[in-house]
C-alpha atoms as a PDB file:
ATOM      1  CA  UNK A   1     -43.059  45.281 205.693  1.00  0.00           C
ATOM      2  CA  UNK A   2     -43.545  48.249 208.161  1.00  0.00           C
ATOM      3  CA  UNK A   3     -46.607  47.567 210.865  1.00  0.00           C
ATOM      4  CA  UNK A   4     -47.152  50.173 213.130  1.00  0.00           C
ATOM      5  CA  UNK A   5     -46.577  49.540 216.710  1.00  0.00           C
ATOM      6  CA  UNK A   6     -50.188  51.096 218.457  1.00  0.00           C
ATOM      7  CA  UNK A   7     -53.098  51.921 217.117  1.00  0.00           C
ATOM      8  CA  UNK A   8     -53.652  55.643 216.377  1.00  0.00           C
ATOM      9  CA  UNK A   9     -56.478  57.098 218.414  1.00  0.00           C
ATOM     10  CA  UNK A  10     -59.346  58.839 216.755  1.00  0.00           C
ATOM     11  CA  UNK A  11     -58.472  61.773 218.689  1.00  0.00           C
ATOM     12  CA  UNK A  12     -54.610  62.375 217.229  1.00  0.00           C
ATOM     13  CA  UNK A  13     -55.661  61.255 213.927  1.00  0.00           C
ATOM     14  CA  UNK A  14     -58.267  64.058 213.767  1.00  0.00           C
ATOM     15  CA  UNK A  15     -56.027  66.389 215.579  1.00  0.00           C
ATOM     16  CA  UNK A  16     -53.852  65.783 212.522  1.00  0.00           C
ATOM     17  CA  UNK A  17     -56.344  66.105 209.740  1.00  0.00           C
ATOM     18  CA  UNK A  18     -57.884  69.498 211.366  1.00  0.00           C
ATOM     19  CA  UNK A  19     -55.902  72.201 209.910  1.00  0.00           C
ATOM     20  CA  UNK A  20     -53.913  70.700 207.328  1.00  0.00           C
ATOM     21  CA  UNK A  21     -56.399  71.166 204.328  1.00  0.00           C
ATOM     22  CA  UNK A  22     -58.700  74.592 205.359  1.00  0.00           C
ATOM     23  CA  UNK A  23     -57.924  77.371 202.851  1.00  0.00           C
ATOM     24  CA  UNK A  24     -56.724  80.848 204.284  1.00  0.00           C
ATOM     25  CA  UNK A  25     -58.847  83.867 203.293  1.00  0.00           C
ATOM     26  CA  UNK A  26     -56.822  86.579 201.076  1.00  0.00           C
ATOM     27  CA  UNK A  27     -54.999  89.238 202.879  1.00  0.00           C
ATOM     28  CA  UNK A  28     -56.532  92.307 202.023  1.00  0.00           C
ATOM     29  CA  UNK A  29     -56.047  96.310 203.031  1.00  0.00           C
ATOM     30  CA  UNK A  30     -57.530  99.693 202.487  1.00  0.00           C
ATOM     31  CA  UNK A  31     -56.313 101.523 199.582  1.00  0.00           C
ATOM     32  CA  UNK A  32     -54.648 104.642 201.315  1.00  0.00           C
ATOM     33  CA  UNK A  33     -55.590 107.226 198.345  1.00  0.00           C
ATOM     34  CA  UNK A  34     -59.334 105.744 197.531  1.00  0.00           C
ATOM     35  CA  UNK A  35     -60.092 103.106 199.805  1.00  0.00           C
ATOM     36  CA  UNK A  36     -60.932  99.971 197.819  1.00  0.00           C
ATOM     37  CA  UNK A  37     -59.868  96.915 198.746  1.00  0.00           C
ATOM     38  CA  UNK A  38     -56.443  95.587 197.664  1.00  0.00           C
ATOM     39  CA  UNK A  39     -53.811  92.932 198.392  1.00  0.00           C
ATOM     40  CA  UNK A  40     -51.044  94.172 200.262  1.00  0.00           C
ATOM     41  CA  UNK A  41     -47.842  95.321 198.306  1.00  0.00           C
ATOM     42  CA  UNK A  42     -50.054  95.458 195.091  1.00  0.00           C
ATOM     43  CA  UNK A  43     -50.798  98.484 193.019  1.00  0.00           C
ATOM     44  CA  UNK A  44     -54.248  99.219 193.760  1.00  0.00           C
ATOM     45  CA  UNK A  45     -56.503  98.095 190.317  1.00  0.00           C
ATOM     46  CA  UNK A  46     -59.349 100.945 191.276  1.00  0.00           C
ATOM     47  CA  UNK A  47     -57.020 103.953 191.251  1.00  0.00           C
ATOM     48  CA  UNK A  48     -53.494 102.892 190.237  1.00  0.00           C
ATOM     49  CA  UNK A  49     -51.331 103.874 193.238  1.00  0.00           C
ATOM     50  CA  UNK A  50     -48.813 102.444 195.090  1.00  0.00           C
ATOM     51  CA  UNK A  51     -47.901 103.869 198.550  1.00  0.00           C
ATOM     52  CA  UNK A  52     -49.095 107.450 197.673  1.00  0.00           C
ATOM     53  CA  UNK A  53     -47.063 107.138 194.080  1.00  0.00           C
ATOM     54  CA  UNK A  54     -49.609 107.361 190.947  1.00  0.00           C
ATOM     55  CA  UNK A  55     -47.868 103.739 189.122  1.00  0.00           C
ATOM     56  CA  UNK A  56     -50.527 103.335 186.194  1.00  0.00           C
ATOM     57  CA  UNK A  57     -52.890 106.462 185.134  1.00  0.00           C
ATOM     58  CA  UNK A  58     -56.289 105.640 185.086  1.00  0.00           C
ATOM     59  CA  UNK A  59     -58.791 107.121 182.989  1.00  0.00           C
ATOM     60  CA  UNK A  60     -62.084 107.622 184.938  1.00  0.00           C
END
């Protein structure tokens, strides 16, 4: 059965545990036609345009 050879310091254990399960905030960008907030190569859900291009019409 495996044993391992030295005991693992509190220092490289936590090292190890540090980043490994924090979750990443969503990318997010300005709208360039109405400025809401959107993910980033999305069609933007307020206004329906992708890179300048009207994709879905919305009805206001």
């Amino acid at each position: 059965m495996a044993v391992p050879k030295r005991k693992v310091s509190k220092a490289r254990r936590d090292k190890r545990r540090s980043s490994v399960w924090k979750l990443d905030a969503p990318a997010l960008t300005k709208c360039s036609n109405c400025g809401e907030l959107k993910a980033p190569h999305k069609v933007c859900k307020a206004c329906g345009y992708y890179k300048g291009v009207e994709v879905i019409s919305k009805q206001a």
